[in-house]
C-alpha atoms as a PDB file:
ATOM      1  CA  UNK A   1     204.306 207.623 145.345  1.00  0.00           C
ATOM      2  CA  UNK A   2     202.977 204.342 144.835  1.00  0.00           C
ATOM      3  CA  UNK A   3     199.835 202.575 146.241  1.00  0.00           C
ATOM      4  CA  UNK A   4     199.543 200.542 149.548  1.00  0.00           C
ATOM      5  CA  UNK A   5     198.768 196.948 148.569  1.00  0.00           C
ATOM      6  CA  UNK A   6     195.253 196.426 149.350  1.00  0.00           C
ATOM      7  CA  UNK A   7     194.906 192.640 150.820  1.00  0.00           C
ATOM      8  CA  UNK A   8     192.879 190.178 149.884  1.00  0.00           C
ATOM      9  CA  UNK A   9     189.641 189.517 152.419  1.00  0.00           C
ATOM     10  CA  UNK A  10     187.113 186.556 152.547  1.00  0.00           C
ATOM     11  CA  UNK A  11     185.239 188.308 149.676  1.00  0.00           C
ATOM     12  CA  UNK A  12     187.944 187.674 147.208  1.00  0.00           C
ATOM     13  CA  UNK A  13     188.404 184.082 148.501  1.00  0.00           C
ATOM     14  CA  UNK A  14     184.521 183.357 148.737  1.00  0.00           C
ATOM     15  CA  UNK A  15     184.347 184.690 145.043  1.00  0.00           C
ATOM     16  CA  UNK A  16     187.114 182.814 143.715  1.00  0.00           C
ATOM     17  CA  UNK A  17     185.141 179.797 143.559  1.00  0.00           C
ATOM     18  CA  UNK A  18     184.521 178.558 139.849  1.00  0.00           C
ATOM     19  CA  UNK A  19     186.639 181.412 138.573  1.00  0.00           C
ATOM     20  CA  UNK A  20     190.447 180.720 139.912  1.00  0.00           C
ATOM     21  CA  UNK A  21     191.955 177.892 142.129  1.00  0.00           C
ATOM     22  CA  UNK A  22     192.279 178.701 145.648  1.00  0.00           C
ATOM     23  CA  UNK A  23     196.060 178.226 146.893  1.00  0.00           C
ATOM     24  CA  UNK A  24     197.058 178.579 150.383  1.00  0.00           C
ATOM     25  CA  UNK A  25     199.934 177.554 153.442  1.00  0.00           C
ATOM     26  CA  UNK A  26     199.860 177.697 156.494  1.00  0.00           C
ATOM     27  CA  UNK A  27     202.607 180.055 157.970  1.00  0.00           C
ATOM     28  CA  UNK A  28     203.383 180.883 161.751  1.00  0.00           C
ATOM     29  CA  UNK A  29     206.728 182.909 161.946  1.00  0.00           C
ATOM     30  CA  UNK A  30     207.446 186.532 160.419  1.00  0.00           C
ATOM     31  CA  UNK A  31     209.757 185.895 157.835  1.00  0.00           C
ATOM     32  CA  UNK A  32     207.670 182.539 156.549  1.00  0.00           C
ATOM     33  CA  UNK A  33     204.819 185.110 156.575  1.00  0.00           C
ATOM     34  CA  UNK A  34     206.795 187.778 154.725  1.00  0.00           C
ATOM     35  CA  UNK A  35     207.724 185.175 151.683  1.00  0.00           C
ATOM     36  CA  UNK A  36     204.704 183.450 151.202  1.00  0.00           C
ATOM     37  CA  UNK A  37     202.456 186.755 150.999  1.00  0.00           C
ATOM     38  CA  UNK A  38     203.631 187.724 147.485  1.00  0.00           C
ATOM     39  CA  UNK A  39     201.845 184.431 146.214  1.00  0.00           C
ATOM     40  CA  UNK A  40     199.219 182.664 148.100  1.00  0.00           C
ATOM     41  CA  UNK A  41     195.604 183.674 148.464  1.00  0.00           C
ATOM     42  CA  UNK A  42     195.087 183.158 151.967  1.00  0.00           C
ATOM     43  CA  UNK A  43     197.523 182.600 155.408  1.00  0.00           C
ATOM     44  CA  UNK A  44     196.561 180.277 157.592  1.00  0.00           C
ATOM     45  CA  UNK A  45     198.282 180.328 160.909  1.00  0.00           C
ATOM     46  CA  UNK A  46     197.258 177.083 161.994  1.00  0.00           C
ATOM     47  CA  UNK A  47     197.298 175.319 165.240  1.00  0.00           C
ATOM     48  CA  UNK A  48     199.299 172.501 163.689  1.00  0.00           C
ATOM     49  CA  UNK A  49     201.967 174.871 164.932  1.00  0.00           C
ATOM     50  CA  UNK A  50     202.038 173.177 167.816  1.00  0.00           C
ATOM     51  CA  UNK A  51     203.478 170.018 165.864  1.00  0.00           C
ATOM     52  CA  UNK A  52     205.571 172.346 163.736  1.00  0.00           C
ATOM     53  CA  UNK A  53     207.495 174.859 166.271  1.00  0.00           C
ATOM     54  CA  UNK A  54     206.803 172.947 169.286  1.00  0.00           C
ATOM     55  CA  UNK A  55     207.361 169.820 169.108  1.00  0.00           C
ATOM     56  CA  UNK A  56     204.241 168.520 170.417  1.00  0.00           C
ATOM     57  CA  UNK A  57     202.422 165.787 169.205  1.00  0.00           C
ATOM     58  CA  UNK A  58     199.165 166.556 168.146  1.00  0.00           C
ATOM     59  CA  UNK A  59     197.295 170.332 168.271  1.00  0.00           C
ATOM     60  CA  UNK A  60     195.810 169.415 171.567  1.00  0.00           C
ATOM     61  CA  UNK A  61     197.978 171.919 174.017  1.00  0.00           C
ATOM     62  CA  UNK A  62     198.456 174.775 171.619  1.00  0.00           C
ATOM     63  CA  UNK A  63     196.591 177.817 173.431  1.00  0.00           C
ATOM     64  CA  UNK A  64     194.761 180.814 172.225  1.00  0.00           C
ATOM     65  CA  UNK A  65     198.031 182.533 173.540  1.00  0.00           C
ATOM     66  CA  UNK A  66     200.283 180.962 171.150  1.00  0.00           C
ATOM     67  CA  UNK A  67     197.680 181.509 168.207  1.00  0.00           C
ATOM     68  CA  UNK A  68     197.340 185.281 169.296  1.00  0.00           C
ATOM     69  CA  UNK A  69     201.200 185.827 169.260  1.00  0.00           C
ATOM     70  CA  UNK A  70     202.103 184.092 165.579  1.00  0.00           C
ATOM     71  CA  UNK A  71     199.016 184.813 164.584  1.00  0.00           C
ATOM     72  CA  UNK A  72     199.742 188.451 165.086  1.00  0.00           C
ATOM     73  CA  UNK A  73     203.893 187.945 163.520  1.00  0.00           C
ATOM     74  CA  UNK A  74     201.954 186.798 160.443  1.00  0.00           C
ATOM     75  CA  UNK A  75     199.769 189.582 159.912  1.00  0.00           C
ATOM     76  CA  UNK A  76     202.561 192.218 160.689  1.00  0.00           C
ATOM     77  CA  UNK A  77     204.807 190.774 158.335  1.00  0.00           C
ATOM     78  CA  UNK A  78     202.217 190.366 155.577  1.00  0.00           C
ATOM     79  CA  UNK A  79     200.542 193.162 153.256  1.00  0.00           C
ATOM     80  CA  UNK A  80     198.367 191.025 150.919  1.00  0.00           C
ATOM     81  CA  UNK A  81     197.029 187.554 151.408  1.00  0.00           C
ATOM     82  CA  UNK A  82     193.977 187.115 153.393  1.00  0.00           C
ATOM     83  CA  UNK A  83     195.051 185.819 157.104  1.00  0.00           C
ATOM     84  CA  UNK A  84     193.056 183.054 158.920  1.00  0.00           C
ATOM     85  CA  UNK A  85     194.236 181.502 162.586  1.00  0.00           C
ATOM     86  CA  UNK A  86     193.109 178.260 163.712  1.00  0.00           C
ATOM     87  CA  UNK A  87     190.852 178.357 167.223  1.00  0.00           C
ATOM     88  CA  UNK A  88     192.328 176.140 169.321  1.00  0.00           C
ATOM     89  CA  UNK A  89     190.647 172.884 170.995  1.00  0.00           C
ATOM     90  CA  UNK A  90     189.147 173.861 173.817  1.00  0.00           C
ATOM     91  CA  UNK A  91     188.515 177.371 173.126  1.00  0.00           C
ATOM     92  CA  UNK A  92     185.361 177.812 171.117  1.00  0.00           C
ATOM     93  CA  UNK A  93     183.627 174.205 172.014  1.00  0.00           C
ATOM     94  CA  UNK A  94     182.050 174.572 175.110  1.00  0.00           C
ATOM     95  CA  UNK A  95     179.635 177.523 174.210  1.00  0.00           C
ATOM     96  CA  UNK A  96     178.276 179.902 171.374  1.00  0.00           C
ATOM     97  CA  UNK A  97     179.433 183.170 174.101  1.00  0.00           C
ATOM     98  CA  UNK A  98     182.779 181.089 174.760  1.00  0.00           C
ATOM     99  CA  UNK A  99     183.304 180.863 170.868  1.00  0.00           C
ATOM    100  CA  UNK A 100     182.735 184.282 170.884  1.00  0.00           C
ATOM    101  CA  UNK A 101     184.840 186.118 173.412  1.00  0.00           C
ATOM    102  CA  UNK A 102     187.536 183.753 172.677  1.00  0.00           C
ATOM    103  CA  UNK A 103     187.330 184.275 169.061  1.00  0.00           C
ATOM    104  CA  UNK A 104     186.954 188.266 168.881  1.00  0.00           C
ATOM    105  CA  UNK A 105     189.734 188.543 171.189  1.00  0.00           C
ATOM    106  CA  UNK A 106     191.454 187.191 168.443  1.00  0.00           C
ATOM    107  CA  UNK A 107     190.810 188.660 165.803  1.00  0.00           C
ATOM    108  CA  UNK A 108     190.812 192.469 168.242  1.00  0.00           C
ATOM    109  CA  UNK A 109     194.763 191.362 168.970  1.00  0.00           C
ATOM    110  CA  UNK A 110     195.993 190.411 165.550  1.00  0.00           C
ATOM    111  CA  UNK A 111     194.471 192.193 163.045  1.00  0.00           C
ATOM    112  CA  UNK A 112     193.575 188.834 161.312  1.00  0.00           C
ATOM    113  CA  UNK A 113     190.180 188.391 159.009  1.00  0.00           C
ATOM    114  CA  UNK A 114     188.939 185.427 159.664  1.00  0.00           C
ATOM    115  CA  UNK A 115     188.638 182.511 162.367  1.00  0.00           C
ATOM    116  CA  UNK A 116     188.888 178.818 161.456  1.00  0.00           C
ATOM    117  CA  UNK A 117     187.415 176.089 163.270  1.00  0.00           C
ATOM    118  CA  UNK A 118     187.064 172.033 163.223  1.00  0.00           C
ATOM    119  CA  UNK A 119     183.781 170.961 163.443  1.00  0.00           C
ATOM    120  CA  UNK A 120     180.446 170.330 161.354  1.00  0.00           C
ATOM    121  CA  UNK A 121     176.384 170.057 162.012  1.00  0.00           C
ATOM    122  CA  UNK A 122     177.266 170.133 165.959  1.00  0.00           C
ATOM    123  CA  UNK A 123     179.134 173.729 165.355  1.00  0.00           C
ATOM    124  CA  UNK A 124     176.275 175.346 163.192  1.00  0.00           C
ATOM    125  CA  UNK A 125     174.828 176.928 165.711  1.00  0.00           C
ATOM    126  CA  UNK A 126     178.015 178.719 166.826  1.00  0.00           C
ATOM    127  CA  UNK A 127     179.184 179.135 163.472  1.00  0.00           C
ATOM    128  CA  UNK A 128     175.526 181.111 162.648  1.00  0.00           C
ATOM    129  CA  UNK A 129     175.916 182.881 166.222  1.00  0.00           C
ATOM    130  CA  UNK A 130     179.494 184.390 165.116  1.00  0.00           C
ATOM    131  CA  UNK A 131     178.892 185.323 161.541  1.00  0.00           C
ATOM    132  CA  UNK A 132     175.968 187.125 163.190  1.00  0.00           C
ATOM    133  CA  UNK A 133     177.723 189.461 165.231  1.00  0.00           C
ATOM    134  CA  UNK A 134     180.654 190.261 162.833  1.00  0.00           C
ATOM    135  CA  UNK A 135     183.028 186.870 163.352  1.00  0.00           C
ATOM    136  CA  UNK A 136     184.154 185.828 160.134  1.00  0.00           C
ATOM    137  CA  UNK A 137     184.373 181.699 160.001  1.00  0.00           C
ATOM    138  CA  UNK A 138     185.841 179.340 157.924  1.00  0.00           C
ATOM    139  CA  UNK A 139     184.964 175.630 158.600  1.00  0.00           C
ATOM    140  CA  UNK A 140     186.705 172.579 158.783  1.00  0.00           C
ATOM    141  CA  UNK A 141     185.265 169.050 157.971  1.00  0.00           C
ATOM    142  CA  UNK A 142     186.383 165.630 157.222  1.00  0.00           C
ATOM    143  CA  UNK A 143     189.136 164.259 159.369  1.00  0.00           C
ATOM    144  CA  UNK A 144     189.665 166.985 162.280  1.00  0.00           C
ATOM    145  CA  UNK A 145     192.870 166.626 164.336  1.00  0.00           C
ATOM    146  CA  UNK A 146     191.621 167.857 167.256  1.00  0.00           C
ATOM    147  CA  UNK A 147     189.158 165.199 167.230  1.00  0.00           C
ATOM    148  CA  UNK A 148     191.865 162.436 166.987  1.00  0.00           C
ATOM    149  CA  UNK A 149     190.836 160.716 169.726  1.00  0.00           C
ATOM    150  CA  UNK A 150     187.361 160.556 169.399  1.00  0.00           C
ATOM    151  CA  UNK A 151     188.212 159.316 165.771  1.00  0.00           C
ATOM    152  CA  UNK A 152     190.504 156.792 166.256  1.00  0.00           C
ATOM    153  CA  UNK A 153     193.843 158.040 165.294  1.00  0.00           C
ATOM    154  CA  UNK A 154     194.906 160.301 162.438  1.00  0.00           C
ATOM    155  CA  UNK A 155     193.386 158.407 159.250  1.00  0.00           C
ATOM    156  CA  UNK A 156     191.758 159.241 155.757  1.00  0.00           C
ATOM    157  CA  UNK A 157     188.193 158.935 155.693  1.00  0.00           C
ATOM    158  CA  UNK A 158     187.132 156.098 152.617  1.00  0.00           C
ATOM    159  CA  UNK A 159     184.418 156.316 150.283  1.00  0.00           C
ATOM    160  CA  UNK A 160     181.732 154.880 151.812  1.00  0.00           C
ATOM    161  CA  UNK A 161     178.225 156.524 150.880  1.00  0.00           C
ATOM    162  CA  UNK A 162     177.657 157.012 154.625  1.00  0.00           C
ATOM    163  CA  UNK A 163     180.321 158.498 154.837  1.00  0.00           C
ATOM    164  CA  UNK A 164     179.777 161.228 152.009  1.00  0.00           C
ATOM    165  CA  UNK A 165     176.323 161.690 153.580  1.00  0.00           C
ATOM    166  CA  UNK A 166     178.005 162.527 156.837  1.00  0.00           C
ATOM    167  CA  UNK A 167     180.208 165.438 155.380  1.00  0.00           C
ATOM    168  CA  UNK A 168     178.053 166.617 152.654  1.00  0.00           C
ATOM    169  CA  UNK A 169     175.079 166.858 156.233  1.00  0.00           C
ATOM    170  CA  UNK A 170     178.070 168.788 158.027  1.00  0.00           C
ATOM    171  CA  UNK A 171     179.399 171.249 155.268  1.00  0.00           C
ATOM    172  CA  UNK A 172     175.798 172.191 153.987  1.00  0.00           C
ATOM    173  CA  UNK A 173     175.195 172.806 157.746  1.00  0.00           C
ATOM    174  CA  UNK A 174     177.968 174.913 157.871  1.00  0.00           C
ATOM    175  CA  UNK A 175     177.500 176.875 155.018  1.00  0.00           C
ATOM    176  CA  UNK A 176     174.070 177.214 155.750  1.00  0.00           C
ATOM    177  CA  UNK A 177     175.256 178.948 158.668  1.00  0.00           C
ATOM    178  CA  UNK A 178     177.207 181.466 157.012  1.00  0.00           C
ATOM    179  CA  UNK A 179     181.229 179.884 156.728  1.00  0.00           C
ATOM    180  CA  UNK A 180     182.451 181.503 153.852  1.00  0.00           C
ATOM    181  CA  UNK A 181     184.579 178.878 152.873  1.00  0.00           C
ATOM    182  CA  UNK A 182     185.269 175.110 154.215  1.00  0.00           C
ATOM    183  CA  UNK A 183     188.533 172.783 154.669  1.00  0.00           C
ATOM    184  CA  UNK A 184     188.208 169.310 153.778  1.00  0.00           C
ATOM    185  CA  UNK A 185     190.996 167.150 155.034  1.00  0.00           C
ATOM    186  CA  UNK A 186     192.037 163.692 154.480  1.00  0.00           C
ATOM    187  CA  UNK A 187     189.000 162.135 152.669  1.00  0.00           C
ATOM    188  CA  UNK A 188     188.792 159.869 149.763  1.00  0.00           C
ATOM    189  CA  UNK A 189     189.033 161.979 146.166  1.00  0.00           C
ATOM    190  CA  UNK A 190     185.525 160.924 144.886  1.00  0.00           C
ATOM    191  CA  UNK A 191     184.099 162.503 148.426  1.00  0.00           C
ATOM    192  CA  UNK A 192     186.190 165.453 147.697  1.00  0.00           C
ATOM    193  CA  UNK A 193     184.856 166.075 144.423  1.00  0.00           C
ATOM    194  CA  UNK A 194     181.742 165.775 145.139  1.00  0.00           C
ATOM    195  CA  UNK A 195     181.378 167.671 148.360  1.00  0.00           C
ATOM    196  CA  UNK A 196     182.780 170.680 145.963  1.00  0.00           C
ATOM    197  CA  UNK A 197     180.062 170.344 143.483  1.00  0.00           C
ATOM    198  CA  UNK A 198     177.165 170.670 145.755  1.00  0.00           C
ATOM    199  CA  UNK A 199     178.469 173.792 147.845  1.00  0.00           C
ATOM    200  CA  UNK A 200     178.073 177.141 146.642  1.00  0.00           C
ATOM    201  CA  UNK A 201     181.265 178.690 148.910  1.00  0.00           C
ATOM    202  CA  UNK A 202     184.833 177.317 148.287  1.00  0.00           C
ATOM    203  CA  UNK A 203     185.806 174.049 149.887  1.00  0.00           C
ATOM    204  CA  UNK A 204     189.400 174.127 150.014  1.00  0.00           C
ATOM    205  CA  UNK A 205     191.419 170.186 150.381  1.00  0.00           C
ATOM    206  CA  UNK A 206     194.189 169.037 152.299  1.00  0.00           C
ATOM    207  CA  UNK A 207     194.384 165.740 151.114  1.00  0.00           C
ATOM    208  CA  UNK A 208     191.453 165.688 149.563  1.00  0.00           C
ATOM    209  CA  UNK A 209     190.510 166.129 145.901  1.00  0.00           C
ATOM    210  CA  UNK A 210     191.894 167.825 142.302  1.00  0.00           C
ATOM    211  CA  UNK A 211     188.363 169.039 141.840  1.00  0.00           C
ATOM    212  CA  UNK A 212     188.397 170.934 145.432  1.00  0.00           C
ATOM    213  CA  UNK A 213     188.089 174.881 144.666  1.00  0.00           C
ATOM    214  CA  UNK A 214     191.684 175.407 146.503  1.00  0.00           C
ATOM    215  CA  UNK A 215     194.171 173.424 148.401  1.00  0.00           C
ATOM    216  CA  UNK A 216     196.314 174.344 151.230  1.00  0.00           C
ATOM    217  CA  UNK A 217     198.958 173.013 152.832  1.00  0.00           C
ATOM    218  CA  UNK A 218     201.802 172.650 155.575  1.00  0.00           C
ATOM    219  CA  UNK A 219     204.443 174.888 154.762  1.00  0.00           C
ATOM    220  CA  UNK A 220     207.024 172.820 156.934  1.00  0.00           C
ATOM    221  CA  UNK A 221     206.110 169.774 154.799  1.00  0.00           C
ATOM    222  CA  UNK A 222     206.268 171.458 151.270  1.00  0.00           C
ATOM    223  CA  UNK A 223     209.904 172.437 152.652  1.00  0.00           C
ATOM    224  CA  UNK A 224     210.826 169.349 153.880  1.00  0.00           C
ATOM    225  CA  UNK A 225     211.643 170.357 157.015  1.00  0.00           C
ATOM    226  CA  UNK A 226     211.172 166.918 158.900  1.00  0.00           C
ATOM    227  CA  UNK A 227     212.034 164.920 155.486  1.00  0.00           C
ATOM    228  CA  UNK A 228     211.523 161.387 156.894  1.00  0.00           C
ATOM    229  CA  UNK A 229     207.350 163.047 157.718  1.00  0.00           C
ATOM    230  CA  UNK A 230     206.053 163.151 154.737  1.00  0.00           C
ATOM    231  CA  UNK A 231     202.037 161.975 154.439  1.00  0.00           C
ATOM    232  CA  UNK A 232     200.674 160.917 151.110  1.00  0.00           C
ATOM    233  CA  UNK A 233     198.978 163.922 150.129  1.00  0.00           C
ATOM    234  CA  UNK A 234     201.875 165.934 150.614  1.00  0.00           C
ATOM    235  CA  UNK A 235     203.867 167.166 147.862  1.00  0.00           C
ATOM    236  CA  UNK A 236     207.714 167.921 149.039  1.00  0.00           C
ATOM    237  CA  UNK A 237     209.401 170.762 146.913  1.00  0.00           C
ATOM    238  CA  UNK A 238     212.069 171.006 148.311  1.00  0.00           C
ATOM    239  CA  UNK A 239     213.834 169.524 151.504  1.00  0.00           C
ATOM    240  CA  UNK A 240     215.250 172.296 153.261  1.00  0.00           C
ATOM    241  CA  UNK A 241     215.877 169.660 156.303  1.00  0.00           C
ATOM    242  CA  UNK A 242     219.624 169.185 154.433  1.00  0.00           C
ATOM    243  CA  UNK A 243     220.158 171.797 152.898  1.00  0.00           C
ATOM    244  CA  UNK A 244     220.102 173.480 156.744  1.00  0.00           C
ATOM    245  CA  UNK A 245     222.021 170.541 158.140  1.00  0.00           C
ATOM    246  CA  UNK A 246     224.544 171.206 155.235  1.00  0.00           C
ATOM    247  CA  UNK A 247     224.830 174.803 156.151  1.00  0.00           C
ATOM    248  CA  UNK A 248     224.922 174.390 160.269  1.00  0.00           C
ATOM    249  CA  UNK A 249     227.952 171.561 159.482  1.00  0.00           C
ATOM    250  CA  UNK A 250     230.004 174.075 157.374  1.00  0.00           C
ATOM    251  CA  UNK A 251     229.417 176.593 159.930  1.00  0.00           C
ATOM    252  CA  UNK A 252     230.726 174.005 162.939  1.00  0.00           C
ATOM    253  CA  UNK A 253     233.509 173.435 161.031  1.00  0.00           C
ATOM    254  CA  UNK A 254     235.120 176.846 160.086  1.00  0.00           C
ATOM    255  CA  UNK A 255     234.498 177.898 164.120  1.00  0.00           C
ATOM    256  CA  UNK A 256     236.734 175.452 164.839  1.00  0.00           C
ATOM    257  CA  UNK A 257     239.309 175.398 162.349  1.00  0.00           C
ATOM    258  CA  UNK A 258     239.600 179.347 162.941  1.00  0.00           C
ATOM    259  CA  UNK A 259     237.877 179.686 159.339  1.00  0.00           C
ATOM    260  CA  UNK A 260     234.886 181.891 160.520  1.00  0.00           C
ATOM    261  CA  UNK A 261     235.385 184.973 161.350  1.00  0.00           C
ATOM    262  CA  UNK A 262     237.515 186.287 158.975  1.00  0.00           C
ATOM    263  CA  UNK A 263     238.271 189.566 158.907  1.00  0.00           C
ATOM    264  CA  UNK A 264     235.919 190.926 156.632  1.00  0.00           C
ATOM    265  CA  UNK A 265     233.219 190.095 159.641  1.00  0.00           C
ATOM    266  CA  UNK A 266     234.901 191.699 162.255  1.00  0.00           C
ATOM    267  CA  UNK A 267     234.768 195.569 163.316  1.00  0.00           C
ATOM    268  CA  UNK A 268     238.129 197.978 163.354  1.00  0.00           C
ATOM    269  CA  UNK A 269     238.669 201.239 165.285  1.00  0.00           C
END
C-alpha cells in the first residue's frame, strides 16, 4: 500500500530560500491543476483568471466567487504543490475584519494554504492582523494590476533609487508583518536583485530578476495560448494556440466529409 503524497505548505516554500529555486504557475481549471502538480512548488490560482478564462480586461471584476470555485477545482485536482488564490480587488481593501472574513471564507471553502494579496506598507497592518489569527499571506509588490489605474497603465517599474526605496519600504513592511513569501512583478532586474538580498523570506519574480528566490508565471502564456500576447518577460514553450486550431480544423473537416465518426466510435446492440 503506498503512501499518500504529503503536499508541500508555506514552510517548505518559506525554507526554500537560499537552498533551491522557487518555481511556480498559476493554474485555474482541474486538469491544468492536475498536470502542473507533479512539478511546481506552489499553485497559484490567480485572479488574472479573469483575463485568462474570461475574457475580461484587467482583474478588476473577478469576484471572491470565481476565486472560491477554481480555486477549489485546483486544490481537488492537486495532491502536492502548495496552493495559493489571489484575493480579489475589492475584497480585502477596505478593512483588517473585511480582509478577514473575506479571506477565511476562502481558505474554509477550498481547502487552499495560503492567501495572496497586492499591496505593500499600506497593507501591513492587515497583513500582521491575518497572520495573527491563523491567515496565511503571501504579498505582492512592485507593479500591482489591480492598481492599474492608480498607476498609470500596466508598465515596468525602472531603476530609479526612489524607486528601490519605495519597494524595499513596502516588502520589509510586509515581511515584517509576517508574509511568508513576496511577488515582485514587473520591475527593473537590478531592483529585483536587490530587493532579494535584503529579505530574509522568498521573493518570488514575475518579470523581475535571475537573482529572485523563485519565479512564477502565467500558465496560458508559457502555452501560448493567445500567441500574438506575449510580454517581455514571458518565456513561450510552446504555442498550444495552433496546435488547438490545427486540431479543431481537422475535426470540422472529417464532420463534414462523413470522416468522423467512424465506426470504431459508435455503439452496436
Amino acid at each position: 500500500m503506498s503512501m499518500p503524497s504529503i503536499r508541500k505548505n508555506i514552510f517548505v516554500i518559506k525554507n526554500s530560500k537560499g537552498k533551491q529555486k522557487i518555481a511556480a504557475l498559476t493554474a485555474y481549471t482541474s486538469s491544468v491543476a492536475r498536470i502542473v502538480d507533479r512539478y511546481v512548488d506552489f499553485i497559484l490560482v490567480g485572479d488574472s483568471l479573469g483575463m485568462a478564462l474570461y475574457g475580461f480586461s484587467d482583474t478588476l471584476s473577478v469576484t471572491l466567487d470565481m476565486m472560491i470555485a477554481h480555486g477549489s477545482a485546483v486544490v481537488r485536482s492537486s495532491k502536492s504543490a502548495c496552493i495559493i488564490i489571489d484575493m480579489p480587488f475589492g475584497s480585502y481593501q477596505e478593512s483588517e475584519s473585511q480582509a478577514f472574513m473575506n479571506s477565511a471564507k476562502v481558505l474554509a471553502n477550498t481547502g487552499a494554504q495560503a492567501i495572496k494579496l497586492e499591496g505593500g506598507s499600506e497593507m501591513a497592518k492587515t497583513v500582521s492582523f491575518l497572520t495573527k489569527r491563523g491567515i496565511p499571506v503571501m504579498g505582492h509588490v512592485g507593479l500591482m494590476p489591480q492598481q492599474f489605474n492608480t498607476a498609470g497603465g500596466f508598465k515596468a517599474l525602472k531603476s530609479e533609487e526612489y524607486i528601490f526605496k519605495k519597494i524595499l519600504d513596502d516588502a520589509l513592511s510586509l515581511e515584517d508583518a509576517g508574509a511568508f513569501a513576496i511577488v515582485l512583478e514587473c520591475v527593473a532586474e537590478s531592483i529585483g536583485e536587490r530587493i532579494s538580498s535584503k529579505l530574509s523570506i522568498p521573493v518570488i519574480g514575475i518579470g523581475a530578476s535571475p537573482s529572485c528566490d523563485g519565479q512564477i508565471l502565467v500558465i496560458n502564456d508559457i502555452l501560448g495560448m493567445q500567441k500574438d500576447f506575449s510580454p517581455k518577460f514571458v518565456k513561450q514553450y510552446i504555442c498550444m494556440e495552433d496546435h488547438i486550431a490545427k486540431a479543431v480544423e481537422q475535426y470540422v473537416s472529417e464532420v463534414r466529409e462523413s470522416a468522423f465518426p467512424g465506426k470504431e466510435h459508435c455503439f452496436f446492440s
